[in-house]
C-alpha atoms as a PDB file:
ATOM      1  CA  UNK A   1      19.787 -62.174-128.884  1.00  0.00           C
ATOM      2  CA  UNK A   2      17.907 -60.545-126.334  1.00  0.00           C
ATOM      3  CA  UNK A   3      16.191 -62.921-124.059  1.00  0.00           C
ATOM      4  CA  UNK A   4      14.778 -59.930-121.462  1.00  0.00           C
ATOM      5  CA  UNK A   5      10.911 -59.991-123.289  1.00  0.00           C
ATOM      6  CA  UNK A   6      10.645 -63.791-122.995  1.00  0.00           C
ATOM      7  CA  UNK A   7      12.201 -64.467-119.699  1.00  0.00           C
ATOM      8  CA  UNK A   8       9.805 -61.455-118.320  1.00  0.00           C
ATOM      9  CA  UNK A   9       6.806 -63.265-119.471  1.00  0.00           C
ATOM     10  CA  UNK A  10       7.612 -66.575-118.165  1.00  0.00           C
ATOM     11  CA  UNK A  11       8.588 -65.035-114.862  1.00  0.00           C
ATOM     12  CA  UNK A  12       4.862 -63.444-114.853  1.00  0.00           C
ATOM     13  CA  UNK A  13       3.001 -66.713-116.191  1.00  0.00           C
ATOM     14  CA  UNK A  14       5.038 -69.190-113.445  1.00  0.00           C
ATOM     15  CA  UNK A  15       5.196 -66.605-110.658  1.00  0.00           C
ATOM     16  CA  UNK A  16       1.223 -65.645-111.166  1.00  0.00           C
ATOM     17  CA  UNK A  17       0.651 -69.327-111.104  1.00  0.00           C
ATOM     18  CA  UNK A  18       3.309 -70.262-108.274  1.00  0.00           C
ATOM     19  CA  UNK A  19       0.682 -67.591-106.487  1.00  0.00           C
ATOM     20  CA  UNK A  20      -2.203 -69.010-107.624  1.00  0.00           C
ATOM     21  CA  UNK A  21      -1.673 -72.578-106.011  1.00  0.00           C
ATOM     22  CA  UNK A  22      -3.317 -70.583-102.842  1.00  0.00           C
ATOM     23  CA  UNK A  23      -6.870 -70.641-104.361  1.00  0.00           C
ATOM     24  CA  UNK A  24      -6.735 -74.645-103.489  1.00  0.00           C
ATOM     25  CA  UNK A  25      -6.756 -73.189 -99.810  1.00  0.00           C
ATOM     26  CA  UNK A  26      -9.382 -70.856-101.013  1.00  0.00           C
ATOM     27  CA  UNK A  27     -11.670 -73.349-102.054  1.00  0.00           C
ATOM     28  CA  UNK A  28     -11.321 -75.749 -99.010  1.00  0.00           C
ATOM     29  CA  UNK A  29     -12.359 -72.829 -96.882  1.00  0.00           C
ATOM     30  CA  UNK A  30     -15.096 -71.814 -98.501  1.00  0.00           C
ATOM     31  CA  UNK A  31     -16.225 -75.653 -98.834  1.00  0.00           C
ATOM     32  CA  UNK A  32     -15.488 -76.346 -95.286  1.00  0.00           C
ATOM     33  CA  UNK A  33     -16.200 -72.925 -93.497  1.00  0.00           C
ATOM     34  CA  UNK A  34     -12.861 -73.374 -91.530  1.00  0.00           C
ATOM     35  CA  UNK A  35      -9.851 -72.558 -92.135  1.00  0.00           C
ATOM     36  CA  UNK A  36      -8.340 -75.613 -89.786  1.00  0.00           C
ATOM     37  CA  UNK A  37      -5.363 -77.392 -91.390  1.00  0.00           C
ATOM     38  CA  UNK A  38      -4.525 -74.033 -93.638  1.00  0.00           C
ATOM     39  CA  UNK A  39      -1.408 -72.120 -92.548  1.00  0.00           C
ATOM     40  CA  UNK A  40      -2.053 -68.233 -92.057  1.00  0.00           C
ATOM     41  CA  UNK A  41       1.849 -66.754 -91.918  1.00  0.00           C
ATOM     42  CA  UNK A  42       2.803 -67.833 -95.347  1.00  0.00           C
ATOM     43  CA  UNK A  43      -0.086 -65.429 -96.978  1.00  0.00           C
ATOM     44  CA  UNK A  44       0.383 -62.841 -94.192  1.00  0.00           C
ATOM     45  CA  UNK A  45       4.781 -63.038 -95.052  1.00  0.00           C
ATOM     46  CA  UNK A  46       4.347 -63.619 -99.211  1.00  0.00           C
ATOM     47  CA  UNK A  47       1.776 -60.443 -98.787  1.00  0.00           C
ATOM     48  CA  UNK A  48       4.629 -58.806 -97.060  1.00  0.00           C
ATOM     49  CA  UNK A  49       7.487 -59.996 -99.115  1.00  0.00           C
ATOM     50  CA  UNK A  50       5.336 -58.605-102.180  1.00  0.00           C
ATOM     51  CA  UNK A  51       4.972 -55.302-100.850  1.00  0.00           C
ATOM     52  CA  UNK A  52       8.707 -54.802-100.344  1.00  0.00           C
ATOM     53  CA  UNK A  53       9.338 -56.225-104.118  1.00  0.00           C
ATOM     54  CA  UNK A  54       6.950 -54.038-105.517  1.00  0.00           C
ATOM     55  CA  UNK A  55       8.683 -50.958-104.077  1.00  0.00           C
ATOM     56  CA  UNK A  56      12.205 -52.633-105.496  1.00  0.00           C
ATOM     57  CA  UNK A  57      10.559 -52.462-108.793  1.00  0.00           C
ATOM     58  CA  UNK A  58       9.020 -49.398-108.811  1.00  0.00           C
ATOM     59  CA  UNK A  59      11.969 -47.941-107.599  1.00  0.00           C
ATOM     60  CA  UNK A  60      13.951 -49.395-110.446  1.00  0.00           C
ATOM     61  CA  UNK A  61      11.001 -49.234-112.942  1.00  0.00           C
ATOM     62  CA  UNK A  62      11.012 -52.465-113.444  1.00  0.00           C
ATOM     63  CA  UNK A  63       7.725 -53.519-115.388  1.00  0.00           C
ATOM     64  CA  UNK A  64       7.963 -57.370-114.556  1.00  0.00           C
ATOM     65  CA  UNK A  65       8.496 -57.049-111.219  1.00  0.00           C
ATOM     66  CA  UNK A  66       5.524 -54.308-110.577  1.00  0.00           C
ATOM     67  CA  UNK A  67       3.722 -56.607-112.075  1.00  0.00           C
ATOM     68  CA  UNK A  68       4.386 -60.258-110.449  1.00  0.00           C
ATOM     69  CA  UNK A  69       3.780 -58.064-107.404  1.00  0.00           C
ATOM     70  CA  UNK A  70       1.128 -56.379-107.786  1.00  0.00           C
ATOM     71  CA  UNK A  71      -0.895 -59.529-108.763  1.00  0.00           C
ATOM     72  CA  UNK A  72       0.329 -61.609-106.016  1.00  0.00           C
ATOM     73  CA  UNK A  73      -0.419 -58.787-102.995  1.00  0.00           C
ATOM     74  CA  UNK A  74      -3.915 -58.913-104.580  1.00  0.00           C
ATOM     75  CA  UNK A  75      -3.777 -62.638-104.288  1.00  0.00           C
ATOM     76  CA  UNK A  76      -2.307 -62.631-100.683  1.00  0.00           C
ATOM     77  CA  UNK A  77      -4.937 -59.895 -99.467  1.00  0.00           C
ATOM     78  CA  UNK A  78      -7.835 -61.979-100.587  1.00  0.00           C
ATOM     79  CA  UNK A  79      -6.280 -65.178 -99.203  1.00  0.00           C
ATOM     80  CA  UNK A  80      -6.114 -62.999 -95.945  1.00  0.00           C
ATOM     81  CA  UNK A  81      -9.286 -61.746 -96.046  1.00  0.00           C
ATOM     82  CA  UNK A  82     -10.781 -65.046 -96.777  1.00  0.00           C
ATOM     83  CA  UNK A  83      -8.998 -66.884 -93.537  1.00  0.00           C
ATOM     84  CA  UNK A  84     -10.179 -63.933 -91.857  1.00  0.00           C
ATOM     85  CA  UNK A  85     -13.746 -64.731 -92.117  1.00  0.00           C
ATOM     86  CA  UNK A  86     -13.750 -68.106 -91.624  1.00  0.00           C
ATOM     87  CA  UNK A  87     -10.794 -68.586 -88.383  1.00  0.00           C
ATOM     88  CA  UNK A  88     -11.851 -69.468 -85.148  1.00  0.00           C
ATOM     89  CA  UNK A  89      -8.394 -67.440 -84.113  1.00  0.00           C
ATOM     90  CA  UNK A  90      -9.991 -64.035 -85.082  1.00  0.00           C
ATOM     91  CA  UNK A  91      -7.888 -62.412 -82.576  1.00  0.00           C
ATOM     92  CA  UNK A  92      -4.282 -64.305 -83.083  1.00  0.00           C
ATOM     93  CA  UNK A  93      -4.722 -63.342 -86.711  1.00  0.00           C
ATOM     94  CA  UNK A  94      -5.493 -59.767 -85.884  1.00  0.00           C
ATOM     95  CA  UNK A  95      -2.548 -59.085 -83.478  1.00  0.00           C
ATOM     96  CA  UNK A  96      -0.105 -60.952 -86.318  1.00  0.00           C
ATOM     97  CA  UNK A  97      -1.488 -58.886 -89.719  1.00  0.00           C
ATOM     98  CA  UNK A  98      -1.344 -55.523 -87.003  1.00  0.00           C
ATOM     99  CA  UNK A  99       2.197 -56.584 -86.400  1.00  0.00           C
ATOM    100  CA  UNK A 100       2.944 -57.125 -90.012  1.00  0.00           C
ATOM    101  CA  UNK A 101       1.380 -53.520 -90.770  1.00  0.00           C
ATOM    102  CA  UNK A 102       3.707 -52.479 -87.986  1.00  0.00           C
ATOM    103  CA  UNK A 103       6.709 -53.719 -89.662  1.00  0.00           C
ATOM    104  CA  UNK A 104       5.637 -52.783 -93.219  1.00  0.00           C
ATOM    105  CA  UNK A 105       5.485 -49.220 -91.850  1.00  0.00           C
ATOM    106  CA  UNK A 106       8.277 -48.569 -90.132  1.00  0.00           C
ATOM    107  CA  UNK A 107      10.211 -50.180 -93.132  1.00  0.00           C
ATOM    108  CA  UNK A 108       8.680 -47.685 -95.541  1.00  0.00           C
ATOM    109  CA  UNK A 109       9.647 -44.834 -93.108  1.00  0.00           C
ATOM    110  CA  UNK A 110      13.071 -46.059 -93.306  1.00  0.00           C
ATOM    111  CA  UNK A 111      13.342 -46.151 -96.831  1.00  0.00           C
ATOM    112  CA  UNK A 112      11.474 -42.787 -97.832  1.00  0.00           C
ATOM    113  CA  UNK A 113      12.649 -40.813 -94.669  1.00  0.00           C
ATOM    114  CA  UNK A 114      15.848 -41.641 -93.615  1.00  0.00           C
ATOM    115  CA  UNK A 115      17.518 -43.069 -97.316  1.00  0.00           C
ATOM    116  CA  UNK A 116      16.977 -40.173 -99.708  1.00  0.00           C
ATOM    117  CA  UNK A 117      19.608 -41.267-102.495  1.00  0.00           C
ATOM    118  CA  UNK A 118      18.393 -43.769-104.889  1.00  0.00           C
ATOM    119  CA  UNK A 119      21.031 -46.118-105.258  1.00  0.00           C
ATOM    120  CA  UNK A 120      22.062 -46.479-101.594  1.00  0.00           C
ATOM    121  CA  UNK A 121      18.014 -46.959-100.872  1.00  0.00           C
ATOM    122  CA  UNK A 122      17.706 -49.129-103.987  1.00  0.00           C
ATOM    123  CA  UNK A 123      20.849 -51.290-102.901  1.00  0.00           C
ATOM    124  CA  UNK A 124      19.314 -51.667 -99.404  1.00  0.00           C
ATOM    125  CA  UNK A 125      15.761 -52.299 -99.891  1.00  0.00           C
ATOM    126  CA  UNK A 126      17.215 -55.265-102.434  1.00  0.00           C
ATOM    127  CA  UNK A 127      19.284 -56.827-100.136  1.00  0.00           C
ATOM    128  CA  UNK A 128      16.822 -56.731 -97.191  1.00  0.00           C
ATOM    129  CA  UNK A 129      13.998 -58.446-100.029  1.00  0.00           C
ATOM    130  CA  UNK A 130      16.271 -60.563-100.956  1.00  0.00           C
ATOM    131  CA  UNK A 131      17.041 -61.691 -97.375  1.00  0.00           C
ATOM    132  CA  UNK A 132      13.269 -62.163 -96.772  1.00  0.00           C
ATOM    133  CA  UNK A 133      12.881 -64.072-100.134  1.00  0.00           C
ATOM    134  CA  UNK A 134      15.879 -66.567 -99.183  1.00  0.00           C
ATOM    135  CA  UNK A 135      14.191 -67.227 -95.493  1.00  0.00           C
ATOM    136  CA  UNK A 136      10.680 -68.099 -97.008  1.00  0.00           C
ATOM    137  CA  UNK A 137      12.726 -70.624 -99.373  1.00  0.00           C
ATOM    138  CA  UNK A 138      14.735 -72.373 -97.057  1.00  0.00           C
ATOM    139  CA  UNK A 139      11.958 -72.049 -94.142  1.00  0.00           C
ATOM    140  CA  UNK A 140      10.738 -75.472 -95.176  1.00  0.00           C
ATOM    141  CA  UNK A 141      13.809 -77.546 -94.599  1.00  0.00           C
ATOM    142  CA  UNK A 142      13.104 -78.490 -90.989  1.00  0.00           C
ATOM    143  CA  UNK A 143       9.635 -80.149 -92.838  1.00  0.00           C
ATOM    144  CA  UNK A 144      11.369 -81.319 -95.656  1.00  0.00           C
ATOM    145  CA  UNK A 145      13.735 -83.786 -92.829  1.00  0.00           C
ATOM    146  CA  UNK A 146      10.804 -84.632 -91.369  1.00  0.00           C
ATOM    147  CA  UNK A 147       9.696 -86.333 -94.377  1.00  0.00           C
ATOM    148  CA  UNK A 148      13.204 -88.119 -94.945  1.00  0.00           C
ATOM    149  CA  UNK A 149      12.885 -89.714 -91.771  1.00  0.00           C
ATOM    150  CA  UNK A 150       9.188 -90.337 -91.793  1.00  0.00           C
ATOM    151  CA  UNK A 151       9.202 -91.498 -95.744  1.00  0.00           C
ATOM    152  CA  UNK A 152       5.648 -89.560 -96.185  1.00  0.00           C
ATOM    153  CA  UNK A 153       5.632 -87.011 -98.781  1.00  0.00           C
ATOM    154  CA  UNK A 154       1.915 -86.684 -98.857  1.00  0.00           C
ATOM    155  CA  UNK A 155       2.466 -83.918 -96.722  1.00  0.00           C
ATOM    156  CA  UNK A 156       4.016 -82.251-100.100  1.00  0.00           C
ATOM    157  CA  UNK A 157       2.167 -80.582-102.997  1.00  0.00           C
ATOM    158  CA  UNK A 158       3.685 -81.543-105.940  1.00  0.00           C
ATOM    159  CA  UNK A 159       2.096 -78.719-108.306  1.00  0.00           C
ATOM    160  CA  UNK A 160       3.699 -76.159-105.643  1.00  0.00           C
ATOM    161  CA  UNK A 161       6.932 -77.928-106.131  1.00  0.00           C
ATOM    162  CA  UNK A 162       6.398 -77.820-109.968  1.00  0.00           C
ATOM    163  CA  UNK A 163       5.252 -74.418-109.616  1.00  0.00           C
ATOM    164  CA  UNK A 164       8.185 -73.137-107.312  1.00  0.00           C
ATOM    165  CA  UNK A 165      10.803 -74.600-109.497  1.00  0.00           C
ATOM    166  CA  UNK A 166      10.167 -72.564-112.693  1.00  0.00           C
ATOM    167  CA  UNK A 167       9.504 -70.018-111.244  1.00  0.00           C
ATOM    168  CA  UNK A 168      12.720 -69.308-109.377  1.00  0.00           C
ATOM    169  CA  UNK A 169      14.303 -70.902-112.727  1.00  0.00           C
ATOM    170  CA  UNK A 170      12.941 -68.324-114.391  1.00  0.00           C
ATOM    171  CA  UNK A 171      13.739 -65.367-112.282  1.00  0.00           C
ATOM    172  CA  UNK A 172      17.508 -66.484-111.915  1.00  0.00           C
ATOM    173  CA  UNK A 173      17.485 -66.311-115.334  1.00  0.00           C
ATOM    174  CA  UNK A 174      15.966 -62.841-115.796  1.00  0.00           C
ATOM    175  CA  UNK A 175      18.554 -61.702-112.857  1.00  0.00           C
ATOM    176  CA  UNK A 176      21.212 -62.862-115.121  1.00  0.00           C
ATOM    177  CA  UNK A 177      20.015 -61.278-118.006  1.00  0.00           C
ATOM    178  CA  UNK A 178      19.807 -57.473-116.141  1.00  0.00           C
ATOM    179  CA  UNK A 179      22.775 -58.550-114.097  1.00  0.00           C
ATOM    180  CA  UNK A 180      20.907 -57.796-111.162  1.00  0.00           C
ATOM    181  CA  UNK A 181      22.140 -59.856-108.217  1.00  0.00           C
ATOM    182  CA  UNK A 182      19.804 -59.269-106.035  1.00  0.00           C
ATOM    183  CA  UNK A 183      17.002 -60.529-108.462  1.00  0.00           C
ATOM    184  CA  UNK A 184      19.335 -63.932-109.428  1.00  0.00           C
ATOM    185  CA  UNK A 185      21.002 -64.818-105.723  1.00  0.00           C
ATOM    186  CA  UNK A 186      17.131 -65.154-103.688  1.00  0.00           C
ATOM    187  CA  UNK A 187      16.254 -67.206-106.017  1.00  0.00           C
ATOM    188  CA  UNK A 188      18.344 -69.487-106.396  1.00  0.00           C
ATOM    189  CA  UNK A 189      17.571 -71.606-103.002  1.00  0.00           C
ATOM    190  CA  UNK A 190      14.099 -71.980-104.625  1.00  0.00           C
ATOM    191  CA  UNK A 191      15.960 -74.024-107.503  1.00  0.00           C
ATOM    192  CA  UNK A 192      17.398 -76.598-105.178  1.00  0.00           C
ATOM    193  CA  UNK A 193      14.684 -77.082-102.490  1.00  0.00           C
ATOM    194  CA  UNK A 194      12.264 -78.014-105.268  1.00  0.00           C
ATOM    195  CA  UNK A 195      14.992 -80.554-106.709  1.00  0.00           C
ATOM    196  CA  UNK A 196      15.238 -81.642-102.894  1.00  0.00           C
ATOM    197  CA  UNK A 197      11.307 -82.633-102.876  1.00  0.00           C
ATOM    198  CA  UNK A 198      11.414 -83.552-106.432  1.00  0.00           C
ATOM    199  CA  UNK A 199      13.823 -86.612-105.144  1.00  0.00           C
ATOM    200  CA  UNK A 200      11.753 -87.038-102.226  1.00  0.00           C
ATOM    201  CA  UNK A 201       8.650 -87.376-104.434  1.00  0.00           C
ATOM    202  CA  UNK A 202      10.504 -89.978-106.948  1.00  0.00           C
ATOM    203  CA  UNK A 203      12.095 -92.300-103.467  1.00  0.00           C
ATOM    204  CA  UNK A 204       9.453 -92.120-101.557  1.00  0.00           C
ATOM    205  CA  UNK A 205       5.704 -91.971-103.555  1.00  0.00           C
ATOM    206  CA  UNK A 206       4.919 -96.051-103.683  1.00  0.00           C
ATOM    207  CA  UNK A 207       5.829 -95.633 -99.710  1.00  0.00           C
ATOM    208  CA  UNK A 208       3.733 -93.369 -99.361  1.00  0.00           C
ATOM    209  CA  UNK A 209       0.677 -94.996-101.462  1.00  0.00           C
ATOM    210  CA  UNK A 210       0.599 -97.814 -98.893  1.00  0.00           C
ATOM    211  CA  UNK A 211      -0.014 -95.155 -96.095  1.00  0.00           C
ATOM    212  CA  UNK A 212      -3.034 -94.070 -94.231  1.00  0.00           C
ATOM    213  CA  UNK A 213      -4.078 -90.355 -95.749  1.00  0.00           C
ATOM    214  CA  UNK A 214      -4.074 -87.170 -94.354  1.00  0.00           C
ATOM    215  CA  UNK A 215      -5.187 -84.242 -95.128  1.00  0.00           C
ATOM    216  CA  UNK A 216      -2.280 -82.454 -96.896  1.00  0.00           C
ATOM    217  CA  UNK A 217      -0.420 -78.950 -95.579  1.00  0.00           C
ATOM    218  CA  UNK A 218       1.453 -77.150 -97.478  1.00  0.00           C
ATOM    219  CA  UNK A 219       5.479 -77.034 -97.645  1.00  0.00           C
END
């Protein structure tokens, strides 16, 4: 039985939705008319990590993946945009998205000038996204030992966690099914840092319910 039609819709619906958790963000910043306590680099690196998966899939004419990616730079470009306008750090946020151009560029030249055969340049631009993929995974495990030793997981957004397990469950999944490693082995860390905060959120939630609140940033 061929499972490649439903595991590409399920990794559209979870990723989309996985993407979507920014427009919580969104709507604080519009409410508030700051962007204080919202984090700029993970828009400015997901818009970035995007980018490079959307050439990986339109280099391997991959529907799915064009399309997770497509929606999601979208996504990231407005959440950009939107932080934009309402930053006090108008210049900080210039200088990183012009250094994140910078990059984005020179990898593009790379690929299209210098790697003219497609399966060496599909190999390489794979591995390098899937490098990028596994950092912004495992990037939050300095936070998440924070939270061991401070027993506060309101820190923690439990519909990202919810959100970030299927989909990297389901994108494992469709790696498997295409045998395409470099689709299944990024995603995989995603899979057990959302178990990780899962067990977090079941040993230490009544701690946390006795604590003082705090506005919430995102892991």
């Amino acid at each position: 039985m061929d499972l490649t039609p439903l595991l590409s819709w399920a990794c559209i619906v979870f990723t989309v939705g996985m993407f979507s958790t920014g427009l919580t963000d969104l709507r604080k910043m519009r409410e508030s008319k700051s962007a204080d306590n919202i984090q700029f680099l993970p828009f400015l690196t997901t818009c970035l990590n995007n980018l490079g998966w959307l050439f990986y899939g339109t280099l391997k004419m991959d529907h799915t993946i064009i399309v997770v990616n497509v929606i999601g730079a979208l996504l990231q470009i407005l959440y950009i945009v939107m932080y934009f306008l309402y930053t006090k750090q108008k210049r900080l946020v210039t200088l990183q998205t012009l250094a994140a151009a910078a990059v984005l560029i020179c990898g593009w030249l790379y690929f299209t000038t210098f790697l003219t055969e497609g399966d060496a340049r599909l190999h390489q631009l794979g591995l390098t996204c899937s490098v990028v993929t596994v950092s912004m995974y495992l990037s939050p495990l300095a936070d998440l030992v924070a939270i061991i030793r401070s027993g506060n997981v309101q820190v923690l957004s439990f519909p990202l966690t919810v959100a970030t397990f299927f989909t990297s469950t389901a994108w494992v999944l469709y790696g498997l099914q295409l045998n395409d490693y470099y689709i299944t082995v990024p995603n995989t860390p995603g899979i057990f840092t959302s178990l990780i905060r899962f067990y977090l959120f079941w040993k230490f939630a009544s701690t946390s319910q006795s604590l003082p609140s705090y506005k919430p940033l995102h892991v």
